[in-house]
N, C-alpha and C. Protein backbone atom coordinates (compact mmCIF):
# COMPACT_ATOMS: atom_id res chain seq x y z
N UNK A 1 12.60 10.88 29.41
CA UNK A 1 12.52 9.51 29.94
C UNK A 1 12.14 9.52 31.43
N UNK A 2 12.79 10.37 32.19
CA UNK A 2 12.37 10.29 33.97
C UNK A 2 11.05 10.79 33.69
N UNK A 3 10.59 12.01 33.20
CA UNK A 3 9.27 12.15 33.47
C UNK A 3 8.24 11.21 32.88
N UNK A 4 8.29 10.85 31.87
CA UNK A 4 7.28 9.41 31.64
C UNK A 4 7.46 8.41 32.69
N UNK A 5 8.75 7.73 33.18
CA UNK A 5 8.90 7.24 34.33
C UNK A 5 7.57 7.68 36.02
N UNK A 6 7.88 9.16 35.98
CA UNK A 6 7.42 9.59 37.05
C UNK A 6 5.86 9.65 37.23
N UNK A 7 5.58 9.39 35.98
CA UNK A 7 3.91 9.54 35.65
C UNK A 7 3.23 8.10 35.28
N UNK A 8 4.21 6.77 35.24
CA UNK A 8 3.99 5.76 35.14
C UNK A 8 3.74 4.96 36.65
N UNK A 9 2.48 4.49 36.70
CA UNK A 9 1.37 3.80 38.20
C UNK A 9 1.99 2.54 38.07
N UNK A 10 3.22 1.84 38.91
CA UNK A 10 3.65 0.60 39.36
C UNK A 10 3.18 -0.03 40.13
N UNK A 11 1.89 0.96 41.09
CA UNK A 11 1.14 -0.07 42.44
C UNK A 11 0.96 -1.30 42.04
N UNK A 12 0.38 -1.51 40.37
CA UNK A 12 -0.42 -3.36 40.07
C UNK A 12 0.62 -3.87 40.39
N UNK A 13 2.18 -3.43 39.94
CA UNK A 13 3.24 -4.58 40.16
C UNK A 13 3.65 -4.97 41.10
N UNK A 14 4.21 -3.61 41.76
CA UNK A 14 4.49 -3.79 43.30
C UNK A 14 3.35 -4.66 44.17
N UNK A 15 2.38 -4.05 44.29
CA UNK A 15 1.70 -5.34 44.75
C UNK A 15 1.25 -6.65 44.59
N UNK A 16 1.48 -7.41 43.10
CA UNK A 16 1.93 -8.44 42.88
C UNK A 16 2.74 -9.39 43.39
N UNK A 17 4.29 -7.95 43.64
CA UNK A 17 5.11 -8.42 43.86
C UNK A 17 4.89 -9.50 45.39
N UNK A 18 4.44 -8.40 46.51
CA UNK A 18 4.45 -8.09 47.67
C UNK A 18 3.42 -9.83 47.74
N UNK A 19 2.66 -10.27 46.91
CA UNK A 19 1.76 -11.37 46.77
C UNK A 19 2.22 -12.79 46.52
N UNK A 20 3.07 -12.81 45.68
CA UNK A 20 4.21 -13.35 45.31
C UNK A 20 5.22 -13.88 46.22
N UNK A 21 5.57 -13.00 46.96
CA UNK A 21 6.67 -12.88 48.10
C UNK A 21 6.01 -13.59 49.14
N UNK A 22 4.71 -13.10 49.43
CA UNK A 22 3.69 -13.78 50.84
C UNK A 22 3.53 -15.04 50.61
N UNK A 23 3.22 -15.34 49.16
CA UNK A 23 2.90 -16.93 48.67
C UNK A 23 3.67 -18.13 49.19
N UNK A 24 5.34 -17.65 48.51
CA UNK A 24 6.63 -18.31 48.69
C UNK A 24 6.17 -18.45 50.37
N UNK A 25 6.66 -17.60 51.03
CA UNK A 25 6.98 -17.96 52.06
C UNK A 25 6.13 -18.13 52.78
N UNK A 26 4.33 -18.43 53.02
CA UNK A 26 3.64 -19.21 53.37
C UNK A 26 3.80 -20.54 52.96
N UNK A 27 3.79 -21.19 51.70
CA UNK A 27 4.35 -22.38 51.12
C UNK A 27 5.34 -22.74 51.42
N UNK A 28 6.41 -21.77 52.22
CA UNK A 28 7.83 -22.41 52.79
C UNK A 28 7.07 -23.29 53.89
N UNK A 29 6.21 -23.14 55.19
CA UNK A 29 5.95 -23.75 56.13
C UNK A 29 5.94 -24.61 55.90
N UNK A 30 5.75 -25.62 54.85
CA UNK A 30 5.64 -26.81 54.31
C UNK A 30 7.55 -27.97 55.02
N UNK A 31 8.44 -26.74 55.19
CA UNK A 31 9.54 -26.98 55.98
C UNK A 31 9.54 -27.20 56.98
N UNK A 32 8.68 -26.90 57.76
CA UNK A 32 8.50 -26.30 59.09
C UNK A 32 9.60 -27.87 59.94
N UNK A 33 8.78 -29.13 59.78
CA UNK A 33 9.77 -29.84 60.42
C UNK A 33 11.18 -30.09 60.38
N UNK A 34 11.55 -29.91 58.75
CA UNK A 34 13.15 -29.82 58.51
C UNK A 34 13.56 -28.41 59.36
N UNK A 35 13.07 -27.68 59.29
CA UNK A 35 13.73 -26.67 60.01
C UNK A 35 13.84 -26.91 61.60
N UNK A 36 13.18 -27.15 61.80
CA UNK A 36 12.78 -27.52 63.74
C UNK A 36 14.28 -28.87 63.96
N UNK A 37 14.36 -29.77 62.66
CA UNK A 37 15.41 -31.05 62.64
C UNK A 37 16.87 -30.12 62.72
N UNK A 38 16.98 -29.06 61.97
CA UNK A 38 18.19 -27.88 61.81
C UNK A 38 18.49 -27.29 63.10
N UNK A 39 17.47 -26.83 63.29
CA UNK A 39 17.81 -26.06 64.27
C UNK A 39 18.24 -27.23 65.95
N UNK A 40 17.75 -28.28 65.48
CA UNK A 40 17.93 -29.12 66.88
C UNK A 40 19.71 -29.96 66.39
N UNK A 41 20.20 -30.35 65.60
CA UNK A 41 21.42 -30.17 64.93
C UNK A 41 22.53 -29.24 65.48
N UNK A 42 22.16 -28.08 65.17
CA UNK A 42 22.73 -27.02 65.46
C UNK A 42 22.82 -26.74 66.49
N UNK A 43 21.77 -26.79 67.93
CA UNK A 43 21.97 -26.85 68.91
C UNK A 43 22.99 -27.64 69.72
N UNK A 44 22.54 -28.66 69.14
CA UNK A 44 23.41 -29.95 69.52
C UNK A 44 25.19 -30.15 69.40
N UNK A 45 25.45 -29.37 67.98
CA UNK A 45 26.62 -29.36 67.44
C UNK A 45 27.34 -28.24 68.62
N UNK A 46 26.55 -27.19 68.73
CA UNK A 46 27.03 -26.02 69.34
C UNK A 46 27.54 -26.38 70.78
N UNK A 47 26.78 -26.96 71.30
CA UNK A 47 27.30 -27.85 73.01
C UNK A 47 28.01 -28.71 73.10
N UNK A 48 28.40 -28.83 71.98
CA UNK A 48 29.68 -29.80 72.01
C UNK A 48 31.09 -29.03 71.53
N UNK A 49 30.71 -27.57 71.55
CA UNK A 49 32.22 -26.70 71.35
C UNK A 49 32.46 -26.81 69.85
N UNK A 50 31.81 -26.87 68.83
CA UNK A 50 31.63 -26.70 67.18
C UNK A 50 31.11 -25.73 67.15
N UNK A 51 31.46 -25.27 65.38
CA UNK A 51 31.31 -24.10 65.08
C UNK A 51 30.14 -24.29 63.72
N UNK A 52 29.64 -23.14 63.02
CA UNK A 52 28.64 -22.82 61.70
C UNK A 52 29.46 -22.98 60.92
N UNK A 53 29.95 -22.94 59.71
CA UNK A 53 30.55 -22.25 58.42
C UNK A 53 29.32 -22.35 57.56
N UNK A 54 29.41 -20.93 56.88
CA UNK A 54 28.19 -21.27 55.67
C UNK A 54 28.83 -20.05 54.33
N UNK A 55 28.03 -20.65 53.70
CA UNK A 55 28.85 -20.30 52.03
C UNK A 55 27.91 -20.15 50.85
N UNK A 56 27.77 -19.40 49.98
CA UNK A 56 26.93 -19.42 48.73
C UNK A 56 27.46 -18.21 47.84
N UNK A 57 26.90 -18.22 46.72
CA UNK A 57 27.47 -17.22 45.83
C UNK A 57 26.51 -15.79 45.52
N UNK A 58 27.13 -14.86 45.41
CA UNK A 58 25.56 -13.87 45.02
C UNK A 58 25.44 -13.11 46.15
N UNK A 59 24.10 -13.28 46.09
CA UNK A 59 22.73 -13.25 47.11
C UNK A 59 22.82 -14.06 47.78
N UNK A 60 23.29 -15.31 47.80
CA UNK A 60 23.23 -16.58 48.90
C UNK A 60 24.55 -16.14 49.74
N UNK A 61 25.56 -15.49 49.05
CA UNK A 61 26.89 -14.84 50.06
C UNK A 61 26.50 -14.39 50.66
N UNK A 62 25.61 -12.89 50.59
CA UNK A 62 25.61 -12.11 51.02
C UNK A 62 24.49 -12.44 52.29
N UNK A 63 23.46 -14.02 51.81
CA UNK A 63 22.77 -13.96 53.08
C UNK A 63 23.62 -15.18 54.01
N UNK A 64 24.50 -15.81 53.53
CA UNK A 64 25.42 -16.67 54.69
C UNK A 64 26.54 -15.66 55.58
N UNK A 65 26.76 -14.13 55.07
CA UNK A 65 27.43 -13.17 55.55
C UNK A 65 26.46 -12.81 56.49
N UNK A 66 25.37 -12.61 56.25
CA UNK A 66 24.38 -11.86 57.24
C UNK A 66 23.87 -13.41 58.74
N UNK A 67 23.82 -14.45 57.81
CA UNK A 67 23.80 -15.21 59.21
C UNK A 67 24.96 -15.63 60.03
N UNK A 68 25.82 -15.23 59.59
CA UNK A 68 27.37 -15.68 60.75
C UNK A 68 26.97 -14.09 60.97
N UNK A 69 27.05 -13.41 60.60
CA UNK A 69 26.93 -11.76 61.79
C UNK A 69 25.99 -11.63 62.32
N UNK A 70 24.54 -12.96 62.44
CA UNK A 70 23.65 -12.85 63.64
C UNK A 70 23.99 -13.54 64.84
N UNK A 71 24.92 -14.51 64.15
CA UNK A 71 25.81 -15.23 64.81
C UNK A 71 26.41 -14.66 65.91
N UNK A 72 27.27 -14.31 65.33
CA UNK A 72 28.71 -13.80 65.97
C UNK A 72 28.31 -12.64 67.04
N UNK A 73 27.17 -12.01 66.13
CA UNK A 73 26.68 -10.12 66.86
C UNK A 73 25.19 -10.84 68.25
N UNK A 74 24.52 -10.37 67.47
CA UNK A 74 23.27 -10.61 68.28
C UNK A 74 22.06 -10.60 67.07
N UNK A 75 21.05 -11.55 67.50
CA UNK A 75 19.71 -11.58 66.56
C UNK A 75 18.58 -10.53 67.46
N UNK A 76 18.97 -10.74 68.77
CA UNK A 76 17.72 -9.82 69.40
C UNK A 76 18.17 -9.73 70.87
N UNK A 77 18.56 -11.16 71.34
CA UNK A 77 18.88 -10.95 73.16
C UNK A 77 20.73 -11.09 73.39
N UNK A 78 21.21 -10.53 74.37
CA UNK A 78 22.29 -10.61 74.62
C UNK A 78 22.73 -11.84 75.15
N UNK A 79 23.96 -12.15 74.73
CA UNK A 79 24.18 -13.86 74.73
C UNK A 79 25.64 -13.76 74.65
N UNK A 80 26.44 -14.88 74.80
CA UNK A 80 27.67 -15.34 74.56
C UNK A 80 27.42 -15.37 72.47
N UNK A 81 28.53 -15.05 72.31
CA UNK A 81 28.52 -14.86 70.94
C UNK A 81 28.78 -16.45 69.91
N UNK A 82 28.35 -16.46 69.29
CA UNK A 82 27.91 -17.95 68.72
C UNK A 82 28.99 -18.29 67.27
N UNK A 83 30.01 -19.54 67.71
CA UNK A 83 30.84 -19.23 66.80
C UNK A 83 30.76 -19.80 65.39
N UNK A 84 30.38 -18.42 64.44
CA UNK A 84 29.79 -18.79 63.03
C UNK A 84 30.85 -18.20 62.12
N UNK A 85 31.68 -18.59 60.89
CA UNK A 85 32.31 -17.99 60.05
C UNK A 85 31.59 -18.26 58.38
N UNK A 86 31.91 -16.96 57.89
CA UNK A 86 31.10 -17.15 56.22
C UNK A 86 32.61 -17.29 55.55
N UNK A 87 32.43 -18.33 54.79
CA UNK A 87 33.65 -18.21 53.87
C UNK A 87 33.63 -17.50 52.69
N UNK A 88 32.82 -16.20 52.56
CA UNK A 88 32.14 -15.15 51.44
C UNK A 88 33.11 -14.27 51.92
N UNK A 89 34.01 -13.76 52.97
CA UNK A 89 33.70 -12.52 53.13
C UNK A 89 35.40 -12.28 53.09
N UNK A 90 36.38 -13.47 53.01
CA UNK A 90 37.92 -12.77 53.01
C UNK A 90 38.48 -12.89 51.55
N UNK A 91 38.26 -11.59 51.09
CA UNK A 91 38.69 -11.08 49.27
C UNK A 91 39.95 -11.91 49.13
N UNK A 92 41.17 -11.88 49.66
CA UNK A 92 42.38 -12.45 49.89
C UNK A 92 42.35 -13.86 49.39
N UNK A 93 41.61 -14.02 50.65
CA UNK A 93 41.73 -15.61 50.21
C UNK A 93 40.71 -16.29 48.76
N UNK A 94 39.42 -15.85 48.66
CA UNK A 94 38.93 -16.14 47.59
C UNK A 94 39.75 -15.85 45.77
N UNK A 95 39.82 -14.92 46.25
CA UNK A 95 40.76 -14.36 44.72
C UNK A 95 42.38 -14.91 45.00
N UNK A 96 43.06 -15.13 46.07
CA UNK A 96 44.16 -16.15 45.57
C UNK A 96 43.81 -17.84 45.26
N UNK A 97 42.70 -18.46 46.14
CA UNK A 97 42.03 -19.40 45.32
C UNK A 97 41.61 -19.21 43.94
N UNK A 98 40.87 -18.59 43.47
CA UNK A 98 40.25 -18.64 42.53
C UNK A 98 41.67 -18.17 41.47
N UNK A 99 42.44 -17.88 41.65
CA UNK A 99 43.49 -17.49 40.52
C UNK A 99 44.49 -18.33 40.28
N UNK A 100 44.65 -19.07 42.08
CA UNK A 100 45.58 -20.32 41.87
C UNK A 100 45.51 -21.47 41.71
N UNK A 101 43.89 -21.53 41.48
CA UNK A 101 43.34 -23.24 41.75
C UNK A 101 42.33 -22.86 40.28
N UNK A 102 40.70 -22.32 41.12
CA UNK A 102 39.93 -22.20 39.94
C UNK A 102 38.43 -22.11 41.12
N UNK A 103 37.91 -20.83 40.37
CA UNK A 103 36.48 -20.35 41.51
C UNK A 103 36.08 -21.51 42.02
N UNK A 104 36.05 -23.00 41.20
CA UNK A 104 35.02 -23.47 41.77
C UNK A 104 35.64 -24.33 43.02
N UNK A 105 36.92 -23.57 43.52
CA UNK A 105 37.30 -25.03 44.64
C UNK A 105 37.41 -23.36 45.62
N UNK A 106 36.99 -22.24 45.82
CA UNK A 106 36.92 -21.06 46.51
C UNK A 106 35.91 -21.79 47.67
N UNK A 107 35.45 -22.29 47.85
CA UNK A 107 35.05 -23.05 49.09
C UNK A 107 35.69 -24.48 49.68
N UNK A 108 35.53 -25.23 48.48
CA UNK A 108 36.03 -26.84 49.49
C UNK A 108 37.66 -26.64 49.90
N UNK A 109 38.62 -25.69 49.34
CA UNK A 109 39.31 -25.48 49.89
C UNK A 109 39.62 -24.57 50.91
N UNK A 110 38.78 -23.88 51.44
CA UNK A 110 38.39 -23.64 52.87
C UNK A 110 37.96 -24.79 53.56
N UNK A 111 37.33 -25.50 53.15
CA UNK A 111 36.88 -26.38 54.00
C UNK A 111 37.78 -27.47 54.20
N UNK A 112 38.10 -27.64 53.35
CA UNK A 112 39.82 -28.64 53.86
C UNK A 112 40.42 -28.76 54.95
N UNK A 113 40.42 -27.23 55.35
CA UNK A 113 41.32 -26.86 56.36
C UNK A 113 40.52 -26.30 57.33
N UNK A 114 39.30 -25.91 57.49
CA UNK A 114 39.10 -25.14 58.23
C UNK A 114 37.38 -25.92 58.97
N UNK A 115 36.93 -26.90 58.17
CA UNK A 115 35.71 -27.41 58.76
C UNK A 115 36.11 -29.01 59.31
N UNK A 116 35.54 -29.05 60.66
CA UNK A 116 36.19 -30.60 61.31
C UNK A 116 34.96 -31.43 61.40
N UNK A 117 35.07 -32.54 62.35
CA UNK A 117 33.64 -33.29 62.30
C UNK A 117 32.88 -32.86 63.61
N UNK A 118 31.76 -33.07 63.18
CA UNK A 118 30.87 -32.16 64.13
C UNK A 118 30.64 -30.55 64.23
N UNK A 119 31.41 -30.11 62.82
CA UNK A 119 30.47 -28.68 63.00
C UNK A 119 29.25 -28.81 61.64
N UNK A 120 28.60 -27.94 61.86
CA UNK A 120 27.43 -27.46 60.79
C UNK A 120 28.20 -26.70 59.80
N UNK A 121 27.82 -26.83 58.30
CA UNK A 121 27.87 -26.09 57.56
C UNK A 121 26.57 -26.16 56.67
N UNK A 122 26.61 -24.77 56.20
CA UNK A 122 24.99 -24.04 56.10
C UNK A 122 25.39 -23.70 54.46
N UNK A 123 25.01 -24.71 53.36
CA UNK A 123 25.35 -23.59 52.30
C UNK A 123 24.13 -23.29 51.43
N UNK A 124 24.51 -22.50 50.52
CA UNK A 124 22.76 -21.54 50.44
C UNK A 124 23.25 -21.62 48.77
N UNK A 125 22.31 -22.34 47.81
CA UNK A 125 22.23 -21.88 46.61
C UNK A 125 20.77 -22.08 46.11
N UNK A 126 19.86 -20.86 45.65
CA UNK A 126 18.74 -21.25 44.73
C UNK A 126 18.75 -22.20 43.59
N UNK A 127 19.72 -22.49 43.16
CA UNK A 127 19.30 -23.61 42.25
C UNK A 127 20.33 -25.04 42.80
N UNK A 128 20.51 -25.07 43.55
CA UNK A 128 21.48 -26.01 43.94
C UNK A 128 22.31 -26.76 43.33
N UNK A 129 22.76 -26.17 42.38
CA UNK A 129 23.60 -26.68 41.24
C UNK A 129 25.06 -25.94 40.92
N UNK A 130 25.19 -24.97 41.84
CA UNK A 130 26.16 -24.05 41.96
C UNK A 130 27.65 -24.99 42.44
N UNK A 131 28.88 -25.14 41.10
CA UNK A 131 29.86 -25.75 41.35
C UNK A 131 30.75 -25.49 42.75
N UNK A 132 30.69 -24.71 42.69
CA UNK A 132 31.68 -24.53 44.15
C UNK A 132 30.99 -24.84 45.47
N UNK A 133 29.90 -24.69 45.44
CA UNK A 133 29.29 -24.92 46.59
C UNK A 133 28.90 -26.51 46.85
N UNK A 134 28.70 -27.13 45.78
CA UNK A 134 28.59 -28.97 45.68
C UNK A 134 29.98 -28.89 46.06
N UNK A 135 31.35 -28.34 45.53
CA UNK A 135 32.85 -29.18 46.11
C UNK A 135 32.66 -28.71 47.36
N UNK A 136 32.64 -27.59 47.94
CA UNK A 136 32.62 -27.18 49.32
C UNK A 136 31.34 -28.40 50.37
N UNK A 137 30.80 -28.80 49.61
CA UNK A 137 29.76 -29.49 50.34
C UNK A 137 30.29 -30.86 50.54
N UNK A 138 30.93 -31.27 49.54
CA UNK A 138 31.63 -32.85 49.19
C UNK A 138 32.79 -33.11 50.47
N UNK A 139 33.57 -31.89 50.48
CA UNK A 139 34.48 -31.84 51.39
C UNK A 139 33.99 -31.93 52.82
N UNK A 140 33.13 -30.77 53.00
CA UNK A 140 32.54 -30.68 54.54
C UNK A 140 32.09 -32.30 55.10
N UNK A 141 31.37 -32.79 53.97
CA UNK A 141 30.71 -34.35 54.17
C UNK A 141 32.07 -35.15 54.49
N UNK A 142 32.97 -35.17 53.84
CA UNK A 142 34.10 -36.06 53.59
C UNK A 142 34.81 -36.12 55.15
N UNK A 143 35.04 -34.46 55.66
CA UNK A 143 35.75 -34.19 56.81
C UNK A 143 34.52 -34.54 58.20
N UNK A 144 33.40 -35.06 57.78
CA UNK A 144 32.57 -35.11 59.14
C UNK A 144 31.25 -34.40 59.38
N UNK A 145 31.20 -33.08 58.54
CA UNK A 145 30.19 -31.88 59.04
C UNK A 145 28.95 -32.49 58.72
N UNK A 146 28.21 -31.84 59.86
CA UNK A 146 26.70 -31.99 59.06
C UNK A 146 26.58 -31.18 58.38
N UNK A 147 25.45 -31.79 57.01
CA UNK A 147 25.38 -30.24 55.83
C UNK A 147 23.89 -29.99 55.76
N UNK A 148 23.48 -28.75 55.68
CA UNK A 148 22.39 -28.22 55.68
C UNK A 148 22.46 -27.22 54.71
N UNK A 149 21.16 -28.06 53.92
CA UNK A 149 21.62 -27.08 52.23
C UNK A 149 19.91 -26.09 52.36
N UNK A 150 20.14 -24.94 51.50
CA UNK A 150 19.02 -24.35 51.54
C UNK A 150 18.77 -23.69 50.06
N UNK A 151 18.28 -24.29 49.61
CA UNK A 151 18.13 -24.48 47.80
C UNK A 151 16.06 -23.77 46.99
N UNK A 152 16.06 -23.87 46.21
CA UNK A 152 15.26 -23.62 45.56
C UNK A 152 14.24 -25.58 45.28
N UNK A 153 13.08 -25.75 44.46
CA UNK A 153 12.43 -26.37 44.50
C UNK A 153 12.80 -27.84 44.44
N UNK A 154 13.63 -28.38 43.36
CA UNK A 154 14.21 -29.69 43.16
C UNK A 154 15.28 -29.69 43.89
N UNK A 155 15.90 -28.51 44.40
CA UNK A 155 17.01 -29.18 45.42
C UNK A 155 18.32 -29.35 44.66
N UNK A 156 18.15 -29.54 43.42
CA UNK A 156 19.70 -29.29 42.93
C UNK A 156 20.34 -30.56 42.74
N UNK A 157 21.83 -30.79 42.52
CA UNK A 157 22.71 -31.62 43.06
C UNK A 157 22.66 -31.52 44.70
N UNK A 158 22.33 -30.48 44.72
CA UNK A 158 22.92 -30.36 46.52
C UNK A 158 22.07 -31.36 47.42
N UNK A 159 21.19 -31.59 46.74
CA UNK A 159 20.15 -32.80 47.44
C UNK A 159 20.98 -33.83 48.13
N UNK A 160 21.60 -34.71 47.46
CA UNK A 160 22.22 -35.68 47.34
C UNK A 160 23.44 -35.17 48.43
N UNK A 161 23.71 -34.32 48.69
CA UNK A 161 25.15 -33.41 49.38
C UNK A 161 24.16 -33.15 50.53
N UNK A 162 23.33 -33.20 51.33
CA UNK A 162 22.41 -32.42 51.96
C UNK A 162 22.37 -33.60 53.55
N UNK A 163 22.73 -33.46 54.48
CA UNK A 163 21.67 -33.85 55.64
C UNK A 163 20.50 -33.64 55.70
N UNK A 164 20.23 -32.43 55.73
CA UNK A 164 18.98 -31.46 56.02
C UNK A 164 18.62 -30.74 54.87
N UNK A 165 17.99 -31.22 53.76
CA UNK A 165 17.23 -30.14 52.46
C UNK A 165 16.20 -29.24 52.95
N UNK A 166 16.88 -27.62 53.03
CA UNK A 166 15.08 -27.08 53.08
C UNK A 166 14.87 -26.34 51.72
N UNK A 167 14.55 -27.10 51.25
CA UNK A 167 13.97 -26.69 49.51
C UNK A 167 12.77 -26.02 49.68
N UNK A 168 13.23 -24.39 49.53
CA UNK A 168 11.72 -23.94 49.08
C UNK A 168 10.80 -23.96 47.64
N UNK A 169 9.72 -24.16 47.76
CA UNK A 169 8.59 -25.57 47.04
C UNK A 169 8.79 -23.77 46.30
N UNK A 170 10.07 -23.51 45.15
CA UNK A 170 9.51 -22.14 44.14
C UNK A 170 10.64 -22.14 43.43
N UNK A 171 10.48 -22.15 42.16
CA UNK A 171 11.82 -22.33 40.76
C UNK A 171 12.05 -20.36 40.74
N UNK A 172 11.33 -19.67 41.13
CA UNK A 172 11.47 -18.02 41.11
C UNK A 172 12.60 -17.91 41.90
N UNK A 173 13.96 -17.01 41.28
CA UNK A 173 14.78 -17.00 42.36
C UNK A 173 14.55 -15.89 43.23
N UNK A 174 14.39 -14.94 43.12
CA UNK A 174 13.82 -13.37 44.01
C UNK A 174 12.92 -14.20 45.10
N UNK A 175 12.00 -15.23 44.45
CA UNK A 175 10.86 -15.57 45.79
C UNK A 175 11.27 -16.74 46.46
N UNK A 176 12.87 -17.44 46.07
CA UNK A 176 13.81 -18.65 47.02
C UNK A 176 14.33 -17.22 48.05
N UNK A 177 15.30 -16.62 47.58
CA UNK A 177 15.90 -15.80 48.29
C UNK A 177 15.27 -15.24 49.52
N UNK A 178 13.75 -14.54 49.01
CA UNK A 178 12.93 -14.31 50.26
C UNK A 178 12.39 -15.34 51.63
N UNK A 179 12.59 -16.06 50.49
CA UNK A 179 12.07 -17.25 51.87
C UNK A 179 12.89 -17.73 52.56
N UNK A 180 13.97 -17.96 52.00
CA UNK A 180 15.85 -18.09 52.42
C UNK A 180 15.73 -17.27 53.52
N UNK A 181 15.47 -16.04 53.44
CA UNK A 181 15.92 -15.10 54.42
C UNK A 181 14.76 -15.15 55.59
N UNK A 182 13.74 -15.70 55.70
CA UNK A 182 12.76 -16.05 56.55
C UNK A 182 13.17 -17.04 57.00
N UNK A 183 13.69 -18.17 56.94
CA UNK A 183 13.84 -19.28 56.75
C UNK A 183 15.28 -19.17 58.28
N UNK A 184 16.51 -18.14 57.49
CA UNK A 184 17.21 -17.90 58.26
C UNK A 184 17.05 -17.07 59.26
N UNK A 185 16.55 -16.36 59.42
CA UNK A 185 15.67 -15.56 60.56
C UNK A 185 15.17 -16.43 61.54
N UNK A 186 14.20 -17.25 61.57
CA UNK A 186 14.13 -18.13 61.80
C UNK A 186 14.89 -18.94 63.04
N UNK A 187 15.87 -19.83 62.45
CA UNK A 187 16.90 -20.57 62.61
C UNK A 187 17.80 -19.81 63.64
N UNK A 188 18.04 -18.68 63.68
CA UNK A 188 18.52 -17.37 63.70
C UNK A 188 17.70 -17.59 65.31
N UNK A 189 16.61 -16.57 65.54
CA UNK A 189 15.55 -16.68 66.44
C UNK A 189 15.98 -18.10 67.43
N UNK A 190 15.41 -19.23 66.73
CA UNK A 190 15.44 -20.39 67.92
C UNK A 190 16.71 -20.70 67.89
N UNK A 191 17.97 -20.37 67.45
CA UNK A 191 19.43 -20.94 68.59
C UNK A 191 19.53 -20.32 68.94
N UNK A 192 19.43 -18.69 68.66
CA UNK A 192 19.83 -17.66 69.68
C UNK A 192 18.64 -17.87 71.58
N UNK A 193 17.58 -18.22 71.04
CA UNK A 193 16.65 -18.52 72.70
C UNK A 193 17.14 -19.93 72.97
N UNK A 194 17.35 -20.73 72.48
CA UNK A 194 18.22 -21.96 73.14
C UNK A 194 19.67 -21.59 73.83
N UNK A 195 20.18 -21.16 72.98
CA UNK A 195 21.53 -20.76 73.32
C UNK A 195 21.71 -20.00 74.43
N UNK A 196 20.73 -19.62 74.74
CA UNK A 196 20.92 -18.37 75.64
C UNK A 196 20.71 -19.18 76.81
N UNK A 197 19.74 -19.89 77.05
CA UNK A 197 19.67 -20.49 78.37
C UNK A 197 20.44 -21.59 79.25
């Protein structure tokens, strides 16, 4: 099996892939102003002594983990550290939620307690239909936050839950995710050069 593997030519796919990937996220620019509206939000929220929270399940955890640690760390220039928390990342608390309540309140009950009015929360699902992340969104809205959803093509329920929709224009989840992560890069980039000055 490995050696048929090893003798099998993947370049057509891989570079498909790599085509695919460029597509999405040229067709993301189509955001370009919602994002520029986010990022001026966020600025705004931030000078007034508010904080990020952002949240998703998956792949969307693992990229709301990676933007509170561009946050918190550094994206490129040295700065006062920018106060962002992922509600992905304390095992404790998710798994005594989820055992004493039920997965899908593993966010809005963080947010109960822990998001006020006037901060941003950032939550990330490709199909925007992801239960916990609509209650976590319901709540944030309820307590004040602005919400900035970052979803796949129709936007989901989360539409409707959304200040700021940046729906990337692609039902492929591998080619939402990529653009997600451009998208946050991004966002990432211009508060960190605002912020800094």
């Amino acid at each position: 099996m490995v050696s048929k593997l090893e003798n099998k030519n993947f370049d057509e796919k891989i570079s498909l892939m790599f085509d695919e990937s460029s597509k999405s996220i040229t067709d993301s620019k189509i955001l370009t102003k919602k994002i520029s509206l986010a990022i001026s939000e966020i600025l705004k929220s931030l000078k007034k002594n508010h904080k990020i929270i952002l949240f998703g399940n998956g792949g969307s955890a693992a990229d709301a983990q990676h933007m509170a640690a561009e946050f918190i760390g550094r994206y490129k220039l040295e700065r006062e550290s920018i106060p962002a928390i992922s509600f992905t990342t304390d095992t404790s608390i998710i798994t005594s939620i989820g055992n004493d309540y039920s997965f899908d309140q593993v966010f809005s009950r963080q947010c109960s307690s822990l998001v006020n009015k006037g901060d941003i929360v950032i939550a990330i699902s490709t199909s925007g239909n992801s239960k916990n992340v609509l209650n976590g969104c319901k709540i944030a809205q309820k307590n004040g936050a602005f919400v900035i959803c970052l979803t796949g093509k129709t936007g989901g329920k989360l539409k409707l839950l959304s200040n700021i929709l940046l729906n990337v224009p692609s039902n492929d989840t591998p080619r939402i995710q990529e653009s997600h992560r451009i998208i946050i890069h991004t966002i990432c980039e211009i508060v960190e050069l605002n912020f800094s000055t």
